[in-house]
C-alpha atoms as a PDB file:
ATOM      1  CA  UNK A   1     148.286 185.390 175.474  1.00  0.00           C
ATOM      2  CA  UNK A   2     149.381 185.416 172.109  1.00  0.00           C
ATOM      3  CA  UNK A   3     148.403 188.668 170.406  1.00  0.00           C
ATOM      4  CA  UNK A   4     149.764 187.468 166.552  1.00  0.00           C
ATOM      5  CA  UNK A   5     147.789 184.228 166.490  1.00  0.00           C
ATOM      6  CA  UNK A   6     144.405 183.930 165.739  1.00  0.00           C
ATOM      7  CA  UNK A   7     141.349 183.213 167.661  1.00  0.00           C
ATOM      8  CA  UNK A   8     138.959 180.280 167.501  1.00  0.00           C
ATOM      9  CA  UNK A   9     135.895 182.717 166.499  1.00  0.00           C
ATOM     10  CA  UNK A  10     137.795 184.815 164.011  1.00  0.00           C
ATOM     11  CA  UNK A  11     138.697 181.091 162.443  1.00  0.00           C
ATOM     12  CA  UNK A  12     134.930 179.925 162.663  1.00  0.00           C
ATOM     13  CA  UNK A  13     134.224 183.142 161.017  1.00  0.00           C
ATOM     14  CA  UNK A  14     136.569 182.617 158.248  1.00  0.00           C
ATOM     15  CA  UNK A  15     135.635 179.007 157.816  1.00  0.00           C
ATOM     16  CA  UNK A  16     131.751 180.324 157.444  1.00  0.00           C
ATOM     17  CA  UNK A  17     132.684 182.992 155.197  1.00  0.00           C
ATOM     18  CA  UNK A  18     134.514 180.451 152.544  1.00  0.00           C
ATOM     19  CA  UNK A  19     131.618 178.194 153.081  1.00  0.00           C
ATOM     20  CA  UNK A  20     129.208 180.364 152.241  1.00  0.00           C
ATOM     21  CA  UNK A  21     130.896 181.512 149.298  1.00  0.00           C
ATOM     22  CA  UNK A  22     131.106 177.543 148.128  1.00  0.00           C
ATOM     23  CA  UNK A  23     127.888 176.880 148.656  1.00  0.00           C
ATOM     24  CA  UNK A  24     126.794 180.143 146.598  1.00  0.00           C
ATOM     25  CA  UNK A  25     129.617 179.826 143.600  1.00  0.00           C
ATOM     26  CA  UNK A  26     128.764 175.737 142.775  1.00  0.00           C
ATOM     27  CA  UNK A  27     125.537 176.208 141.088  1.00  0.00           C
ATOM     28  CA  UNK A  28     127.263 178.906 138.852  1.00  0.00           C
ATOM     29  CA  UNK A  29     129.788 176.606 138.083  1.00  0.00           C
ATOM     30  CA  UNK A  30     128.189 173.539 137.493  1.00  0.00           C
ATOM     31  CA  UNK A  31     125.344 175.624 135.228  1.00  0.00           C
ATOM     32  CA  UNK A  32     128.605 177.205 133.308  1.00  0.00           C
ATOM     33  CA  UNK A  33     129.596 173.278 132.648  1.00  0.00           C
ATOM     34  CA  UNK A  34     126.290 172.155 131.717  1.00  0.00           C
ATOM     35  CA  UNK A  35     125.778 174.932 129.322  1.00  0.00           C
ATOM     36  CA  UNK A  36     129.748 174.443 127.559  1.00  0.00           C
ATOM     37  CA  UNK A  37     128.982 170.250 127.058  1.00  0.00           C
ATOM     38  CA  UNK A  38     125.523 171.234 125.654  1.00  0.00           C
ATOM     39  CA  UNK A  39     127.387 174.048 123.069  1.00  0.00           C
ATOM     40  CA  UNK A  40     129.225 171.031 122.483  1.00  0.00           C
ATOM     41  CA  UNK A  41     127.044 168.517 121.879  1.00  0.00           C
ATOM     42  CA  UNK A  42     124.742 171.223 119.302  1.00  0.00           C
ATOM     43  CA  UNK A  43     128.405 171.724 117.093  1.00  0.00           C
ATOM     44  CA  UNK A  44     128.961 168.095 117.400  1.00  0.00           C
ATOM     45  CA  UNK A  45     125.156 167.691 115.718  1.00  0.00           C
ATOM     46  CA  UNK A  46     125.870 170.470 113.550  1.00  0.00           C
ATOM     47  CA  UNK A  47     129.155 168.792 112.667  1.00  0.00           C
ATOM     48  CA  UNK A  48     127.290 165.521 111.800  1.00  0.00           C
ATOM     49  CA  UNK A  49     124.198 167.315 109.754  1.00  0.00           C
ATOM     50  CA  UNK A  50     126.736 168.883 107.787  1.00  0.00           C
ATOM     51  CA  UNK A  51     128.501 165.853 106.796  1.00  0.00           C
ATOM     52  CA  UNK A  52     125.528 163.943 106.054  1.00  0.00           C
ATOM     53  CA  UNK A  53     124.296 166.166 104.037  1.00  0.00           C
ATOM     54  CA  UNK A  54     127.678 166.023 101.878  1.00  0.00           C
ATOM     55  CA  UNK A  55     126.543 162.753 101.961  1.00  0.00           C
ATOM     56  CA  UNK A  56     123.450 163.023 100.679  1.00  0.00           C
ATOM     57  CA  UNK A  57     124.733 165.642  97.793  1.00  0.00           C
ATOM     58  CA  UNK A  58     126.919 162.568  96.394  1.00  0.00           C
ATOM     59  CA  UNK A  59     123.700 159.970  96.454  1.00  0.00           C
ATOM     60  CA  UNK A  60     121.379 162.569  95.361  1.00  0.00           C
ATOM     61  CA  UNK A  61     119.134 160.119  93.392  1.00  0.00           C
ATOM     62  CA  UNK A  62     118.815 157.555  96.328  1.00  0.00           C
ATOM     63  CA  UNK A  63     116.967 160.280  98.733  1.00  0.00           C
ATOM     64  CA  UNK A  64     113.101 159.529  98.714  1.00  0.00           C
ATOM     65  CA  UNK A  65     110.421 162.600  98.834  1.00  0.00           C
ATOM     66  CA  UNK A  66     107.847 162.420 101.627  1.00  0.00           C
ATOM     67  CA  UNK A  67     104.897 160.474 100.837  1.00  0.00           C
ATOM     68  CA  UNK A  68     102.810 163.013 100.985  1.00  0.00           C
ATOM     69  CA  UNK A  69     102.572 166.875 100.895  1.00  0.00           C
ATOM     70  CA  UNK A  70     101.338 166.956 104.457  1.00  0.00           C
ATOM     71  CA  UNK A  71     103.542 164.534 106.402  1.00  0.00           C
ATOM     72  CA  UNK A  72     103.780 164.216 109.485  1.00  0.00           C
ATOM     73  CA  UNK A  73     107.052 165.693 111.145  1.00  0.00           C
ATOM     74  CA  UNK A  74     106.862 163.969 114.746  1.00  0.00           C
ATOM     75  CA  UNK A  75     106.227 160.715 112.879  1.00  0.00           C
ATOM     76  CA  UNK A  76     109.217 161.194 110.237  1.00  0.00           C
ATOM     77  CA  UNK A  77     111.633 161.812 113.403  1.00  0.00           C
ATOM     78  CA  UNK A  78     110.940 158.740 115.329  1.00  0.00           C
ATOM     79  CA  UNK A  79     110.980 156.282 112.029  1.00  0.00           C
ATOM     80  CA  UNK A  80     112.987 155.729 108.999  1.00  0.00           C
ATOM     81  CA  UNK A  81     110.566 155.367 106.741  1.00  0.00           C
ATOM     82  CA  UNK A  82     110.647 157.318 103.384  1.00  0.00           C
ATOM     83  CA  UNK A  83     114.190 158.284 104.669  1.00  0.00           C
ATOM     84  CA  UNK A  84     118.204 157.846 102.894  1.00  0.00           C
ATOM     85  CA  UNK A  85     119.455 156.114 106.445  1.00  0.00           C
ATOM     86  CA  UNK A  86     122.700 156.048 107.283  1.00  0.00           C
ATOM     87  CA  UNK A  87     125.210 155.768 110.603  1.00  0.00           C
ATOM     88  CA  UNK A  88     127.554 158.136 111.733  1.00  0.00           C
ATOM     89  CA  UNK A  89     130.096 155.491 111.749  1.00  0.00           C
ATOM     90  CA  UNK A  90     129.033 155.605 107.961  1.00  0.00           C
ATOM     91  CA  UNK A  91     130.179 158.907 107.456  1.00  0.00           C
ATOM     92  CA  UNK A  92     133.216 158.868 109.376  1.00  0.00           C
ATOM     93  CA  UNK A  93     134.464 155.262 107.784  1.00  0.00           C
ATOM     94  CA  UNK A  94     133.711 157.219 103.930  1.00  0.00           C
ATOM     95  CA  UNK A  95     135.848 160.236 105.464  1.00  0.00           C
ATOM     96  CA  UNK A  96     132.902 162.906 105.861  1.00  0.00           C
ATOM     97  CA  UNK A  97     133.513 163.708 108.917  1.00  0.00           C
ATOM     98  CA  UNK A  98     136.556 162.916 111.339  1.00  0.00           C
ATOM     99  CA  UNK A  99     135.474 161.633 115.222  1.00  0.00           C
ATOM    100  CA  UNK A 100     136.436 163.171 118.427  1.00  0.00           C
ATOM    101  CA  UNK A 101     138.757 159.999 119.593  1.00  0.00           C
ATOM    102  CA  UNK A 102     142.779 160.192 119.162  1.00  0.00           C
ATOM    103  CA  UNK A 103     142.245 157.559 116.237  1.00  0.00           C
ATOM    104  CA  UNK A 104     139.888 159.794 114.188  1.00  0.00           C
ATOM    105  CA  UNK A 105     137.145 156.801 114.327  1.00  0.00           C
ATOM    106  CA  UNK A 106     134.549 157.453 117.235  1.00  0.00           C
ATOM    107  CA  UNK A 107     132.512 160.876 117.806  1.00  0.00           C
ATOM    108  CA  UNK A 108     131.609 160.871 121.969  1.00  0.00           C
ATOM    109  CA  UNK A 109     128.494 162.874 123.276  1.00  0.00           C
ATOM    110  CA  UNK A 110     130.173 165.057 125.643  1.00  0.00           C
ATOM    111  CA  UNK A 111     127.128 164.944 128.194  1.00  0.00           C
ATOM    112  CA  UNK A 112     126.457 161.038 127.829  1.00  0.00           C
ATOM    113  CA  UNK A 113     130.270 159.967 127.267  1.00  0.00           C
ATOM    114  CA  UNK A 114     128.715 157.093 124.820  1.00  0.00           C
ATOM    115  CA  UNK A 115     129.748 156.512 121.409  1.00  0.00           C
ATOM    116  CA  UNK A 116     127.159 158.370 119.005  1.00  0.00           C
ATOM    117  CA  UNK A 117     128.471 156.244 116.079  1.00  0.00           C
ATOM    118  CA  UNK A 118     125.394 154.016 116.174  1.00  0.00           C
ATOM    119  CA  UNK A 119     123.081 156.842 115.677  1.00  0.00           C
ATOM    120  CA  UNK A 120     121.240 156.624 112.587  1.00  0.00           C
ATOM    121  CA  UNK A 121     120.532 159.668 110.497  1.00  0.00           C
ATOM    122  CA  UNK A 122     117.464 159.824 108.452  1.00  0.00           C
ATOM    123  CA  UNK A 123     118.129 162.571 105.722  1.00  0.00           C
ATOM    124  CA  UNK A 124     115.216 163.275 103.051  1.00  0.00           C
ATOM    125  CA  UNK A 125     113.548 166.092 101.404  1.00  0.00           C
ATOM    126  CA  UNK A 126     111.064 168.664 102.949  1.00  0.00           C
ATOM    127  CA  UNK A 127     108.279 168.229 100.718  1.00  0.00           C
ATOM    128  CA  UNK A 128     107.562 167.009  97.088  1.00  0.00           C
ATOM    129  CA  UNK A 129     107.731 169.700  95.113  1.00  0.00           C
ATOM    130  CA  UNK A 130     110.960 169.431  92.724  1.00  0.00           C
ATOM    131  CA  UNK A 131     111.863 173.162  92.417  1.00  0.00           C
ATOM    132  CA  UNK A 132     111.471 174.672  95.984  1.00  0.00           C
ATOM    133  CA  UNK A 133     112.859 171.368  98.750  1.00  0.00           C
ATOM    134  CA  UNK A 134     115.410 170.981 100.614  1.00  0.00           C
ATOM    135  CA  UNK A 135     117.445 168.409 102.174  1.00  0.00           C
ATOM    136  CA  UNK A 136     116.537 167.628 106.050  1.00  0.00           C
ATOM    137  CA  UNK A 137     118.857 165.427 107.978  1.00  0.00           C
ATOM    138  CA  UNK A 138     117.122 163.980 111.575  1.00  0.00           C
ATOM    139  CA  UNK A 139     119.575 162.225 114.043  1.00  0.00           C
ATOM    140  CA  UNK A 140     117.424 159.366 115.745  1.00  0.00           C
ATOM    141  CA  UNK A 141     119.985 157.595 118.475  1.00  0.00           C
ATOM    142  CA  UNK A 142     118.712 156.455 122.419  1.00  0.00           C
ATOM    143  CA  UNK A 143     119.436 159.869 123.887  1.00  0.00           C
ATOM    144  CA  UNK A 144     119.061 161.923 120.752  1.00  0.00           C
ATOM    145  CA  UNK A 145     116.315 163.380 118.193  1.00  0.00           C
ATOM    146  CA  UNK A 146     117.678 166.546 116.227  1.00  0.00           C
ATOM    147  CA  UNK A 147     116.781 168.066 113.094  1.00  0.00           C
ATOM    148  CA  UNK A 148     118.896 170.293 111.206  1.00  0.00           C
END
């Protein structure tokens, strides 16, 4: 016998040990690349709420006040009404904002892979009153629904 090679157990042992260690290290990886594309997706909103509000500082006049002084904020983010709407290919064809995609021209939600160009941003003021508002910007798309 062959005392430098090694036995069939003492490989089934090894082959158990790196299976178990597999089956216990995936879920900490996979959670690890959930949480990086949603850290991704949240700066890639953030990126997009910043540039529309740039937006909105340069059409100032064209953003509407709520209707009323208690509106209602699940209604405002699923509708466009009393809103300043505008796409996010909007803002990156007007240069406020560059995309993810080697021509500059498409932003991609990293957990989705779609296009978020087509998601419509509804940006208006908090309330009505003229000396203490603020601009809000709400991203309405299929798979989205942000505020910022």
């Amino acid at each position: 016998m062959n005392k430098d090679a090694f036995s069939l157990v003492e490989m089934l042992v090894v082959i158990g040990i790196i299976a178990l260690l597999t089956v216990m290290i995936t879920p900490a990886i996979v959670s690890i690349r959930n949480n990086i594309l949603e850290n991704t997706l949240e700066s890639k909103i953030g990126r997009i709420n910043s540039a529309a509000k740039d937006y909105a500082s340069k059409h100032i006049m064209d953003i509407p006040s709520p209707v009323s002084t208690a509106y209602d904020e699940e209604r405002d983010k699923n509708s466009s009404v009393d809103c300043l709407t505008i796409y996010v290919k909007v803002l990156i064809n007007n240069g406020y904002i560059l995309g993810d995609t080697n021509d500059r021209r498409e932003i991609i939600n990293p957990i989705t892979e779609k296009s978020m160009n087509n998601n419509m941003i509804c940006i208006r003021y908090n309330n009505n009153d003229a000396l203490n508002r603020e601009i809000v910007t709400y991203i309405i798309g299929e798979d989205l629904l942000y505020e910022n």
